[in-house]
C-alpha atoms as a PDB file:
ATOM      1  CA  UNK A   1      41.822 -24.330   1.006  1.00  0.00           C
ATOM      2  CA  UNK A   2      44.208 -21.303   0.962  1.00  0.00           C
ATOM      3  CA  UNK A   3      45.266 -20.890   4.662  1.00  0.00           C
ATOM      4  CA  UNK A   4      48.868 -18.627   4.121  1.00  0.00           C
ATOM      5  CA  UNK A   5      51.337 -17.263   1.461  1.00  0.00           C
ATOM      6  CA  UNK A   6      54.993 -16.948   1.586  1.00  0.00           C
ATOM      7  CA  UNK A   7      57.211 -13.954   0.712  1.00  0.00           C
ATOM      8  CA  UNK A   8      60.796 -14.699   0.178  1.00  0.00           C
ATOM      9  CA  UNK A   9      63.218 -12.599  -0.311  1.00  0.00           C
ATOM     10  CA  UNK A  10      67.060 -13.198  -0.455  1.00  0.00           C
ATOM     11  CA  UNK A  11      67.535 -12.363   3.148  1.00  0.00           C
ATOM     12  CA  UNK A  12      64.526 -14.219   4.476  1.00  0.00           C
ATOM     13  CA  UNK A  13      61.014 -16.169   4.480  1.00  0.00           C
ATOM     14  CA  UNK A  14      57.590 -14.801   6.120  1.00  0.00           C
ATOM     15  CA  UNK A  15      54.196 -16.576   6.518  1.00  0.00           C
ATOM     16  CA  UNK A  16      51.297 -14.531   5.887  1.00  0.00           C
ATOM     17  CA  UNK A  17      48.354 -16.202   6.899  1.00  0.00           C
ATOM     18  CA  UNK A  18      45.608 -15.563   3.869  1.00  0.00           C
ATOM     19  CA  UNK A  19      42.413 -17.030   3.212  1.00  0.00           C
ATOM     20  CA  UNK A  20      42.154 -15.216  -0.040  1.00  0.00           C
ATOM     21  CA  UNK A  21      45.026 -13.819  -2.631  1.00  0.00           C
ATOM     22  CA  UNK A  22      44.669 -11.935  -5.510  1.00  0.00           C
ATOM     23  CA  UNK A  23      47.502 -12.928  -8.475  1.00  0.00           C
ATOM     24  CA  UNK A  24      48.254 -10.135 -10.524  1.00  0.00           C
ATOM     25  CA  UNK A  25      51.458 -10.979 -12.214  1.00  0.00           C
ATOM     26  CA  UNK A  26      52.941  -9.107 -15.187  1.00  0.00           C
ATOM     27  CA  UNK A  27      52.828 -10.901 -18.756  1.00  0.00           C
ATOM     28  CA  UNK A  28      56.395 -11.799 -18.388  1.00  0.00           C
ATOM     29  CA  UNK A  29      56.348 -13.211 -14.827  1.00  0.00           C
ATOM     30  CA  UNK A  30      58.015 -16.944 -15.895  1.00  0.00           C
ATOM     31  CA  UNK A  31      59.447 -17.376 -12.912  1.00  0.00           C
ATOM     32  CA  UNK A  32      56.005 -17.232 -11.287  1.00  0.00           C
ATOM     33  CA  UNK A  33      54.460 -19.335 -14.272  1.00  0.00           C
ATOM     34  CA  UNK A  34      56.858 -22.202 -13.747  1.00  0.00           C
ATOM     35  CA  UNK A  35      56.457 -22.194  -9.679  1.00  0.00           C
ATOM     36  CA  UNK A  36      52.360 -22.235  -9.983  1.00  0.00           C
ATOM     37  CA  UNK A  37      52.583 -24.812 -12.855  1.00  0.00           C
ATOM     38  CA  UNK A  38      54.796 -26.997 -10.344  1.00  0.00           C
ATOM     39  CA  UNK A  39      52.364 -26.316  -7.426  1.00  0.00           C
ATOM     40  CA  UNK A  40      49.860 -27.805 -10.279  1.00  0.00           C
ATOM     41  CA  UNK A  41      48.329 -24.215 -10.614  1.00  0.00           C
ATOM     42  CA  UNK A  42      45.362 -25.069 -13.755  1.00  0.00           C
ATOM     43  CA  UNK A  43      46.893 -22.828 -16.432  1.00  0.00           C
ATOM     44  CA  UNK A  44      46.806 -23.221 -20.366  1.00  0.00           C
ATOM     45  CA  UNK A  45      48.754 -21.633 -23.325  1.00  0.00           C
ATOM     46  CA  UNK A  46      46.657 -18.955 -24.519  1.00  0.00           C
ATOM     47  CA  UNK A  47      46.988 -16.858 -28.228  1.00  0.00           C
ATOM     48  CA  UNK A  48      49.303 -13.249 -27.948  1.00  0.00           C
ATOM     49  CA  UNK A  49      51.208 -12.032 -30.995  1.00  0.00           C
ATOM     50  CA  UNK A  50      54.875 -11.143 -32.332  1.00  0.00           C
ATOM     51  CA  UNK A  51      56.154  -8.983 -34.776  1.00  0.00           C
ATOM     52  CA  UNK A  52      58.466  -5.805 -34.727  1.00  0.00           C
ATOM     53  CA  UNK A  53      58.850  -2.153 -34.121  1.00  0.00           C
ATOM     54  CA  UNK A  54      58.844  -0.006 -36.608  1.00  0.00           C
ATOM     55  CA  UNK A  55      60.068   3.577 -37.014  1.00  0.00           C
ATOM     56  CA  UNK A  56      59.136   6.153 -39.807  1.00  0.00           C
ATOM     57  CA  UNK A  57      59.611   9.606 -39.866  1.00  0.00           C
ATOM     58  CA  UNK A  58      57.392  11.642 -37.204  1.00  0.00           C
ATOM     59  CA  UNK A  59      56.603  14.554 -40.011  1.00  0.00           C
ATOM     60  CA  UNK A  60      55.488  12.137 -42.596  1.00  0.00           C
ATOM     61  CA  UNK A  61      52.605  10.578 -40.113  1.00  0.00           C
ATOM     62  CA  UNK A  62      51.726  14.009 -39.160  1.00  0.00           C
ATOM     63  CA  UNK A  63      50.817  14.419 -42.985  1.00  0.00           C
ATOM     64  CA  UNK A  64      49.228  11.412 -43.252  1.00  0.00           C
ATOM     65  CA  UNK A  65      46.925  11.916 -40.437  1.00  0.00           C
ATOM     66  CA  UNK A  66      46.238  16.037 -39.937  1.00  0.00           C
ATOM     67  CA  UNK A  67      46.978  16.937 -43.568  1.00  0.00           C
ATOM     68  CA  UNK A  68      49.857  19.002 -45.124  1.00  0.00           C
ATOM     69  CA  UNK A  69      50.307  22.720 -44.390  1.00  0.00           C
ATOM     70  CA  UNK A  70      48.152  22.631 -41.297  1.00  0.00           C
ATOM     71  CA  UNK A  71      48.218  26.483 -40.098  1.00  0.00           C
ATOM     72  CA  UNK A  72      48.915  25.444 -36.477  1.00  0.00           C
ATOM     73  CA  UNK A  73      50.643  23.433 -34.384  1.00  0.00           C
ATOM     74  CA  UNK A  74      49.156  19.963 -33.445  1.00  0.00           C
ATOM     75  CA  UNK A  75      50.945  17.599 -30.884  1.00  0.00           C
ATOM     76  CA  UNK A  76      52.735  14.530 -32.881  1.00  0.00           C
ATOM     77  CA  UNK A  77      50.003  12.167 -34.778  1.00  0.00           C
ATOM     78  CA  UNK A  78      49.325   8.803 -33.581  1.00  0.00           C
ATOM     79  CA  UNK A  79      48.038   6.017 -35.542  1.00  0.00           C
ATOM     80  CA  UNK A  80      46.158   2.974 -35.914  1.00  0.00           C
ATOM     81  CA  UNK A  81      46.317   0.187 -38.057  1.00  0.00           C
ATOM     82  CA  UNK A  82      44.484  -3.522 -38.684  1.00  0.00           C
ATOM     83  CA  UNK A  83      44.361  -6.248 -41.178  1.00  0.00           C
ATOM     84  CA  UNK A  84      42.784 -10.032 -41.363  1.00  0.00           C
ATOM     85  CA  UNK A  85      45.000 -11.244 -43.736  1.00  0.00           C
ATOM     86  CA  UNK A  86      44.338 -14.525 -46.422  1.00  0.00           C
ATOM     87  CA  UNK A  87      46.118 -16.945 -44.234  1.00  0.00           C
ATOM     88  CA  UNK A  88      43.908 -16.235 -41.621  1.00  0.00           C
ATOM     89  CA  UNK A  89      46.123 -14.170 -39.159  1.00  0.00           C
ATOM     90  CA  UNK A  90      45.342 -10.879 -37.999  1.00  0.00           C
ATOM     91  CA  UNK A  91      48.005  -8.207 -38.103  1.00  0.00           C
ATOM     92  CA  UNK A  92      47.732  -4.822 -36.184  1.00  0.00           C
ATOM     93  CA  UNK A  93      49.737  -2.090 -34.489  1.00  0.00           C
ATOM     94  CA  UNK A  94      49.857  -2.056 -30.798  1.00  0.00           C
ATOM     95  CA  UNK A  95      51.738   0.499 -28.491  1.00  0.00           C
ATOM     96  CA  UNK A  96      52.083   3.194 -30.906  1.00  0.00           C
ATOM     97  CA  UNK A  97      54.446   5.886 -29.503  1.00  0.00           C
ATOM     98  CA  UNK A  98      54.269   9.287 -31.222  1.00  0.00           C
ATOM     99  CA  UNK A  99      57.242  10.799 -30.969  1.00  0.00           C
ATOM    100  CA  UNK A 100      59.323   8.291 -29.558  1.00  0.00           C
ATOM    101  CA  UNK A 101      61.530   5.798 -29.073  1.00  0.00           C
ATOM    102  CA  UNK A 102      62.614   2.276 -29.303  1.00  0.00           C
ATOM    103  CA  UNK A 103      63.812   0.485 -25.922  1.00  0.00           C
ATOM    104  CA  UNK A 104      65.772  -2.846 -25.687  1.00  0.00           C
ATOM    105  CA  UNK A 105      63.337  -4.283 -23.309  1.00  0.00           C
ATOM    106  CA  UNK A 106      65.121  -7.431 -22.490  1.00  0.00           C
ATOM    107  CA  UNK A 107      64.696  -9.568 -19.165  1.00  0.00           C
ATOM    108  CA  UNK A 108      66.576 -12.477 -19.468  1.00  0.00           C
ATOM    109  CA  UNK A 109      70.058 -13.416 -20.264  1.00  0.00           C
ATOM    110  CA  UNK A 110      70.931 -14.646 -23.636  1.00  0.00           C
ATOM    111  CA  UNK A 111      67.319 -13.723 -24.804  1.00  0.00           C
ATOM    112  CA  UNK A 112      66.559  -9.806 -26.623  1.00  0.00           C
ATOM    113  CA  UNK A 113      62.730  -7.765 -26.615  1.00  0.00           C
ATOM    114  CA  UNK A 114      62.306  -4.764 -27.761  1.00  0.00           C
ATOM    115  CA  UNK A 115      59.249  -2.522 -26.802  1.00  0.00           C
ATOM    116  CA  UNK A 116      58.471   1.227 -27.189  1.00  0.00           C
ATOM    117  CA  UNK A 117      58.375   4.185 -25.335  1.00  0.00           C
ATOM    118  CA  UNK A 118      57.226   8.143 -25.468  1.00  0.00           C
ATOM    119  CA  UNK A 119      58.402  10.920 -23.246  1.00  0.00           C
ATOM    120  CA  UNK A 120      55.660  13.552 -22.179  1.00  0.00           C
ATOM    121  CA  UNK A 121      56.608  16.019 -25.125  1.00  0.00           C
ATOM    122  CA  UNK A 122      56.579  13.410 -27.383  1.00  0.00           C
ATOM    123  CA  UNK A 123      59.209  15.338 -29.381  1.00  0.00           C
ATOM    124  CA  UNK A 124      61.480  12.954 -30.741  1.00  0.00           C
ATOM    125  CA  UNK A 125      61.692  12.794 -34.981  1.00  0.00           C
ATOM    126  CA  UNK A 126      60.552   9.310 -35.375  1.00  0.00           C
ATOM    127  CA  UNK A 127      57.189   7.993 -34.825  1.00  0.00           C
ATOM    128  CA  UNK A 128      57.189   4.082 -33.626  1.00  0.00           C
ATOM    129  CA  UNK A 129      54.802   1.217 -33.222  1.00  0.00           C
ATOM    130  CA  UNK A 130      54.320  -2.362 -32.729  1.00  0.00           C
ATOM    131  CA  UNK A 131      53.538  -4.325 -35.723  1.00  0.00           C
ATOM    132  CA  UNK A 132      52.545  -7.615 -34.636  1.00  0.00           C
ATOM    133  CA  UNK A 133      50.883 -10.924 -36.316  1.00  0.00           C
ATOM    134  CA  UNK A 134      48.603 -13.394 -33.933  1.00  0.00           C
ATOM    135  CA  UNK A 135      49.811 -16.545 -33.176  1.00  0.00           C
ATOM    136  CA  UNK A 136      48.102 -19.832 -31.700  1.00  0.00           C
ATOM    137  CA  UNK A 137      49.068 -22.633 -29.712  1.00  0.00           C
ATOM    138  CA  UNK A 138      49.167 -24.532 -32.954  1.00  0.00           C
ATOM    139  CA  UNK A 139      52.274 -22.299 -33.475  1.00  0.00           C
ATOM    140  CA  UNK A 140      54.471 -23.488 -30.214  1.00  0.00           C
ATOM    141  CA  UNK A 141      55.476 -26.987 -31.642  1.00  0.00           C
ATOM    142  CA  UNK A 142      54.685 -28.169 -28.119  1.00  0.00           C
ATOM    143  CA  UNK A 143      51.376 -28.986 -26.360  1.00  0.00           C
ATOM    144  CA  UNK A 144      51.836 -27.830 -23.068  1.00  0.00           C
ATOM    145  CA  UNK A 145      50.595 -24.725 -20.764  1.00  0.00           C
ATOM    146  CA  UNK A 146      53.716 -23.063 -21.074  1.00  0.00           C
ATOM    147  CA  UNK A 147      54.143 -23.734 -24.779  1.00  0.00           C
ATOM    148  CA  UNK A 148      53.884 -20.035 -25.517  1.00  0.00           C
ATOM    149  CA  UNK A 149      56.392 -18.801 -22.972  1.00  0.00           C
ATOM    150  CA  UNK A 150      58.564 -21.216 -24.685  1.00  0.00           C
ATOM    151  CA  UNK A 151      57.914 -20.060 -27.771  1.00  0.00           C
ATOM    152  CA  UNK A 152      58.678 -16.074 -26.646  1.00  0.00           C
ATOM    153  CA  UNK A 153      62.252 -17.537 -25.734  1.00  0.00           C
ATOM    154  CA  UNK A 154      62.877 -19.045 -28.886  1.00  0.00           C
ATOM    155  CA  UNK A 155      62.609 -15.899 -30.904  1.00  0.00           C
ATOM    156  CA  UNK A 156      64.390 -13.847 -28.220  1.00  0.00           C
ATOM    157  CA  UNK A 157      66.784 -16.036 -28.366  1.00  0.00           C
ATOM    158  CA  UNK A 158      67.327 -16.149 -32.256  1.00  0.00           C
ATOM    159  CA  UNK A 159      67.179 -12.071 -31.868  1.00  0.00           C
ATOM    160  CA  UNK A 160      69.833 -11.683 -29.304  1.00  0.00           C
ATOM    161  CA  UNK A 161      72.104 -14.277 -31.702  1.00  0.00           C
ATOM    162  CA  UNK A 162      71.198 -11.931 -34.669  1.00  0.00           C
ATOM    163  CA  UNK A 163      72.234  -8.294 -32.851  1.00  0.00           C
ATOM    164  CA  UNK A 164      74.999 -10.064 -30.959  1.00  0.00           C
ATOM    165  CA  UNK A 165      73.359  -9.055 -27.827  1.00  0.00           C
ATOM    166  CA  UNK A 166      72.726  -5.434 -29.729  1.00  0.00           C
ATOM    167  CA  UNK A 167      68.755  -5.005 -31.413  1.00  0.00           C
ATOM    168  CA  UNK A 168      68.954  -5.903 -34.502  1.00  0.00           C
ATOM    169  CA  UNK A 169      67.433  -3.605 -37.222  1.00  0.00           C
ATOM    170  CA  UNK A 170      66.874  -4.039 -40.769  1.00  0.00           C
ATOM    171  CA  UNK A 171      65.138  -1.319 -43.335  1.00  0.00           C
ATOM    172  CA  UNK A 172      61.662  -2.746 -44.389  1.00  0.00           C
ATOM    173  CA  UNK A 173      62.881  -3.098 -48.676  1.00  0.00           C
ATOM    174  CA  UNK A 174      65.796  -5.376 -47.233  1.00  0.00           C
ATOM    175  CA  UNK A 175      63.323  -6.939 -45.049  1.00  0.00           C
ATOM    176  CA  UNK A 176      61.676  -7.917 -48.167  1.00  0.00           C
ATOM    177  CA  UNK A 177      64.538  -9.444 -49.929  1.00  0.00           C
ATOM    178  CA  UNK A 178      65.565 -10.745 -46.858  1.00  0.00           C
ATOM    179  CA  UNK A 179      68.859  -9.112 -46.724  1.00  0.00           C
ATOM    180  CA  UNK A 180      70.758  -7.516 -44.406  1.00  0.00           C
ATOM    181  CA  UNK A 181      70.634  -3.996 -44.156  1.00  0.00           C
ATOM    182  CA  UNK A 182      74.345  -1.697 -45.258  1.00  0.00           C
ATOM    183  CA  UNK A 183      73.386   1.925 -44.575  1.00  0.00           C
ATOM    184  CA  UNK A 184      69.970   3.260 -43.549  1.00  0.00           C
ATOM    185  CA  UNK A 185      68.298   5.937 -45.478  1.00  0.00           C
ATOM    186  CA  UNK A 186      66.045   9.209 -44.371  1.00  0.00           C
ATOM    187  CA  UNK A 187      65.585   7.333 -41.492  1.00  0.00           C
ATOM    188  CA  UNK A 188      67.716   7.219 -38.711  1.00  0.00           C
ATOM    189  CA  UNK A 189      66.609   4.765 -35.634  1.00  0.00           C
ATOM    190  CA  UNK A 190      65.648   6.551 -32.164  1.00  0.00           C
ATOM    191  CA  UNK A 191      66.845   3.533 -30.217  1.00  0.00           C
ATOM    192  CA  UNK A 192      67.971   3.555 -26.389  1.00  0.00           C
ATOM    193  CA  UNK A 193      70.890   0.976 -26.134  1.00  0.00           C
ATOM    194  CA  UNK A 194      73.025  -0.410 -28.995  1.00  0.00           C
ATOM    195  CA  UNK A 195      71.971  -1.303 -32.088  1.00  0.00           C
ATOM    196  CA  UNK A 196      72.880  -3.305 -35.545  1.00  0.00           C
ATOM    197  CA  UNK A 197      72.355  -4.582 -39.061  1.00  0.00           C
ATOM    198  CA  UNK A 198      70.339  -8.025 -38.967  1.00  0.00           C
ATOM    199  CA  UNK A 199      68.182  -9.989 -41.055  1.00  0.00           C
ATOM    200  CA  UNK A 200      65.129  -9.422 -38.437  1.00  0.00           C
ATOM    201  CA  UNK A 201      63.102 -11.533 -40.897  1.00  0.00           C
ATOM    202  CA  UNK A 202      64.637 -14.665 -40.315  1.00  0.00           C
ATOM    203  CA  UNK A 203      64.127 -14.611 -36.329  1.00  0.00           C
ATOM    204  CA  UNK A 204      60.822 -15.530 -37.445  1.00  0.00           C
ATOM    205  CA  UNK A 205      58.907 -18.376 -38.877  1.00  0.00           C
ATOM    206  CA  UNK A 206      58.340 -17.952 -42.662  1.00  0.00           C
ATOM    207  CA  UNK A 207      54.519 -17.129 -41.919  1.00  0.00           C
ATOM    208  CA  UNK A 208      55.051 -14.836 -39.617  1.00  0.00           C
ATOM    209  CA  UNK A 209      57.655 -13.138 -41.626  1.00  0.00           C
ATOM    210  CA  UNK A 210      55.255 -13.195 -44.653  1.00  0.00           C
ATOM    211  CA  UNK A 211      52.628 -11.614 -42.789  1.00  0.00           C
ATOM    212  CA  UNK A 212      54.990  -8.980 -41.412  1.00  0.00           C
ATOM    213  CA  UNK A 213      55.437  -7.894 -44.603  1.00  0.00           C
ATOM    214  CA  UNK A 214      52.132  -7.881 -46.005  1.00  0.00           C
ATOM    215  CA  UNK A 215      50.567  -6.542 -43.391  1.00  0.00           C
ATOM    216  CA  UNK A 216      52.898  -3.420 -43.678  1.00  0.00           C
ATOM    217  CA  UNK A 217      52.279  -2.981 -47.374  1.00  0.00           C
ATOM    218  CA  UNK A 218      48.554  -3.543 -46.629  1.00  0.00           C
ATOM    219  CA  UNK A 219      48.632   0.034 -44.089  1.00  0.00           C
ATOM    220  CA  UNK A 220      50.812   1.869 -46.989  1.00  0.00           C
ATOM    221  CA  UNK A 221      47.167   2.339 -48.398  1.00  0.00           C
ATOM    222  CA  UNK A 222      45.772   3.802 -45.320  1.00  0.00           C
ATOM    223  CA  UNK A 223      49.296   5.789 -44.509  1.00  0.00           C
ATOM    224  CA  UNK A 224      50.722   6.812 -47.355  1.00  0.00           C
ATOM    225  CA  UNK A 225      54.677   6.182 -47.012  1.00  0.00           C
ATOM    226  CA  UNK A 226      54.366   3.244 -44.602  1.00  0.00           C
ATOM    227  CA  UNK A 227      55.684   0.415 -47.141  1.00  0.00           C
ATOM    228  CA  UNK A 228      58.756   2.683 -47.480  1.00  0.00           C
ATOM    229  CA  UNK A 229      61.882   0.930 -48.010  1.00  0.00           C
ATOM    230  CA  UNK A 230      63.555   2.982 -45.638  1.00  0.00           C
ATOM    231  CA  UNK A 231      61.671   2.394 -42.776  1.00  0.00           C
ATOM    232  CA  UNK A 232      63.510   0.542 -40.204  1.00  0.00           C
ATOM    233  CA  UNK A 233      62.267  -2.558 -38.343  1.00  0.00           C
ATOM    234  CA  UNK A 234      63.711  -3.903 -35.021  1.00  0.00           C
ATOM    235  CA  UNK A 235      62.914  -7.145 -32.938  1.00  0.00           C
ATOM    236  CA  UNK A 236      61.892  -8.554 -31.759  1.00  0.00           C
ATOM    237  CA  UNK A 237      58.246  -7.583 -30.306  1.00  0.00           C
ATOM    238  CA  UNK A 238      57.481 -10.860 -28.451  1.00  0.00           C
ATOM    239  CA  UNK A 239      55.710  -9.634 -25.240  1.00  0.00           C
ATOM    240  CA  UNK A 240      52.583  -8.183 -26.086  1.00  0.00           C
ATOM    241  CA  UNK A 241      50.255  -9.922 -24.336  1.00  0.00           C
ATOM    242  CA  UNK A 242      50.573 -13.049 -21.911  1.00  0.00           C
ATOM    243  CA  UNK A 243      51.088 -16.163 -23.024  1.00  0.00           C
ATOM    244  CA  UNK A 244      48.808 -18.345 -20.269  1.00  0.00           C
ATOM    245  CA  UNK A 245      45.382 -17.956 -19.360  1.00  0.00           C
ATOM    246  CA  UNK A 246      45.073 -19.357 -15.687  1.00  0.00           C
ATOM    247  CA  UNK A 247      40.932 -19.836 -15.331  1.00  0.00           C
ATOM    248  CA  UNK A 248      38.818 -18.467 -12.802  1.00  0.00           C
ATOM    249  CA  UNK A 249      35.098 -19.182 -12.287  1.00  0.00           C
ATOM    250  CA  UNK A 250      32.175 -16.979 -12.397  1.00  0.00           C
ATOM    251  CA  UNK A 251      33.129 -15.513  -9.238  1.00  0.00           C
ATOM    252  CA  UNK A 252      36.309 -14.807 -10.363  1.00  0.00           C
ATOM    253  CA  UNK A 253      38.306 -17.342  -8.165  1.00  0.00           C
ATOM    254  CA  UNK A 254      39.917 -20.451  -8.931  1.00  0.00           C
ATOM    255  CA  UNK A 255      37.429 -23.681  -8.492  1.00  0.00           C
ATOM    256  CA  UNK A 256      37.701 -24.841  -4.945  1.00  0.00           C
ATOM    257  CA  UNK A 257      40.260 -22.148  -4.127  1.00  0.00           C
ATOM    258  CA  UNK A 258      40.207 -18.739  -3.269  1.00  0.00           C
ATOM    259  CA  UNK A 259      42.535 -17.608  -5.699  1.00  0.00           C
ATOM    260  CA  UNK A 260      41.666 -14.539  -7.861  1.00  0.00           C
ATOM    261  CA  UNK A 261      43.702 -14.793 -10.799  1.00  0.00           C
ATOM    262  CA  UNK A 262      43.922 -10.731 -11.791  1.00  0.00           C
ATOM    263  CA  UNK A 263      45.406  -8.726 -14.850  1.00  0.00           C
ATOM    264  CA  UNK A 264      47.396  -9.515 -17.936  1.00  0.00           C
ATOM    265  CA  UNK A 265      49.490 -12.113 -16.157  1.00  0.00           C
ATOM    266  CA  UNK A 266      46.816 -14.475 -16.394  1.00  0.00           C
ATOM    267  CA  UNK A 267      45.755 -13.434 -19.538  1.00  0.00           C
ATOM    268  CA  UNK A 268      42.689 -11.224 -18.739  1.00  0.00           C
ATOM    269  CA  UNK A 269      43.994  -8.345 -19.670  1.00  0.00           C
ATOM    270  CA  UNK A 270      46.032  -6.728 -22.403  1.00  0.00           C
ATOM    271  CA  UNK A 271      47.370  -3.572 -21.416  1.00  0.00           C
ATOM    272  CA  UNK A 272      47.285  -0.555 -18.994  1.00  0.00           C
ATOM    273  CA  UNK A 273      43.602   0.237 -18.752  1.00  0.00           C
ATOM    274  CA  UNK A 274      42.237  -3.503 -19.199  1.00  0.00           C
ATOM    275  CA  UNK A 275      44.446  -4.850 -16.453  1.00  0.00           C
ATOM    276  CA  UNK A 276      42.939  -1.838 -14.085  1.00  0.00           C
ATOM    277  CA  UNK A 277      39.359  -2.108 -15.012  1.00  0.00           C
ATOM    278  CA  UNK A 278      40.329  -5.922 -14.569  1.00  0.00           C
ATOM    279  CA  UNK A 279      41.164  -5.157 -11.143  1.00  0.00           C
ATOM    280  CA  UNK A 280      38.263  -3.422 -10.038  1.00  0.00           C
ATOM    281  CA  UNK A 281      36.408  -6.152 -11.433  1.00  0.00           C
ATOM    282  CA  UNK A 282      37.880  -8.430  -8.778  1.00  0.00           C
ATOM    283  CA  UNK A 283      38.315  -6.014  -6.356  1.00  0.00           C
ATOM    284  CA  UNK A 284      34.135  -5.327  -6.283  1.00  0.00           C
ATOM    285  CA  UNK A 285      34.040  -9.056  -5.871  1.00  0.00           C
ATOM    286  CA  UNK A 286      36.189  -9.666  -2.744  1.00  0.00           C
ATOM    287  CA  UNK A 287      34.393  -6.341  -1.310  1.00  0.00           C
ATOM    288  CA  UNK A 288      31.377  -7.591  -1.620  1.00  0.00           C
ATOM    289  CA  UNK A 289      32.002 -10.199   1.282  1.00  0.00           C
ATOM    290  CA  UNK A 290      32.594  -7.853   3.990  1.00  0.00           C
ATOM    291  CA  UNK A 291      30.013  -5.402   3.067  1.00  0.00           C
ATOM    292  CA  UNK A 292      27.255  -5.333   6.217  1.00  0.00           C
ATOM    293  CA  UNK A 293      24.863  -2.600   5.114  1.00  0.00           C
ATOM    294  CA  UNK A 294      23.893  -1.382   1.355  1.00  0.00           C
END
């Protein structure tokens, strides 16, 4: 039975006493992973997917998607893009950011994410987006219910010793030929924080790589331009969704506990809007006990 949580802080402890808590950790939250696995927390590795951003000019995805010579202005074109490939993994876009830019996203020392980002005018030159493969827990090398954050740290790990604590980027025809990059063409990266020339392709296992690369060549026939050899890719994309489901019941809670596991955090949710509507979900639950009259 839940009787009381504890906030700590670096100055100091307090008790809350708490029959019920809602957990609605962030995606990244391994700190928090690692304490509730400890406190033997049920939790198991769970599916997400990795890949890259990549960047192509803003004007060129405004043709592909409204047409050329439109006779009016249109705000910049977003896009969408899927594939089930032959080796049985999906590949997809995810976060597209019209207009934007790529971040350096990175939380931990020695490790390097990268993640994307529009400003309201969505007015930069380069259009970016995730481009991300699905990956199993037959991927991790490791059966256990963190496997998968494990696995996140490996490849920011081999993408922070790639950039040299910079992103590393690498145009999509060198990507191919897995070779590093010398001068970039048209396209110029809209990155905030440094970048430089890596082979991004070997950060990844050879499947993942592989699929990378065909799934990009498989959207050049939907987007005309996408497969160009001057687009530039830049890792790595690693936290997408989370990589634990923690299990609830039918009322939402933990067995045998009243712990409401919430969100993307533990893995019932993959984004903005799901993690709300998520939310609500167990929020309409918990109301439902202290609602007297209909």
């Amino acid at each position: 039975k839940l009787t009381a949580i504890t906030v700590t802080t670096d100055a100091e402890s307090i008790r809350c006493p708490a029959e019920i808590l809602v957990l609605a950790i962030g995606h990244s939250a391994r700190d928090t992973f690692s304490m509730l696995y400890e406190r033997q927390i049920p939790m198991s590795a769970k599916s997400f997917a990795v890949g890259v951003r990549v960047e192509h000019d803003q004007e060129m995805i405004n043709c592909a998607q409204y047409g050329e010579n439109v006779p009016y202005d249109l705000p910049a074109a977003p896009y969408k893009v899927a594939a089930n490939l032959e080796n049985g993994r999906g590949v997809y876009s995810f976060c597209m950011c019209p207009g934007g830019y790529v971040v350096n996203a990175s939380s931990e020392e020695g490790r390097l994410a990268v993640n994307g980002m529009s400003y309201h005018a969505r007015d930069g030159k380069n259009a970016n987006s995730a481009i991300i493969v699905t990956v199993t827990p037959k991927d991790y090398g490791w059966e256990h219910p963190l496997a998968g954050v494990r696995f996140q740290q490996l490849l920011e790990e081999r993408a922070y010793q790639a950039g040299k604590g910079a992103v590393p980027v690498q145009c999509f025809g060198d990507f191919c030929k897995n070779k590093v990059t010398e001068h970039f063409g048209k396209i110029e990266p809209q990155i905030k924080g440094a970048y430089t020339f890596a082979d991004v392709r070997a950060i990844f296992p050879k499947e993942i790589g592989d699929s990378i690369e065909e799934g990009i060549k498989t959207f050049d026939r939907q987007i005309h331009g996408f497969a160009k050899d001057d687009a530039v890719l830049s890792g790595v994309e690693s936290r997408t969704s989370s990589p634990v489901r923690i299990p609830r019941n039918q009322e939402l809670h933990l067995e045998n506990l009243r712990i409401y596991p919430c969100g993307e955090g533990a893995g019932y949710a993959g984004g903005i809007t799901s993690a709300a509507m998520d939310g609500i979900k167990v929020a309409e639950v918990i109301a439902k006990e202290f609602t007297f009259f209909d």
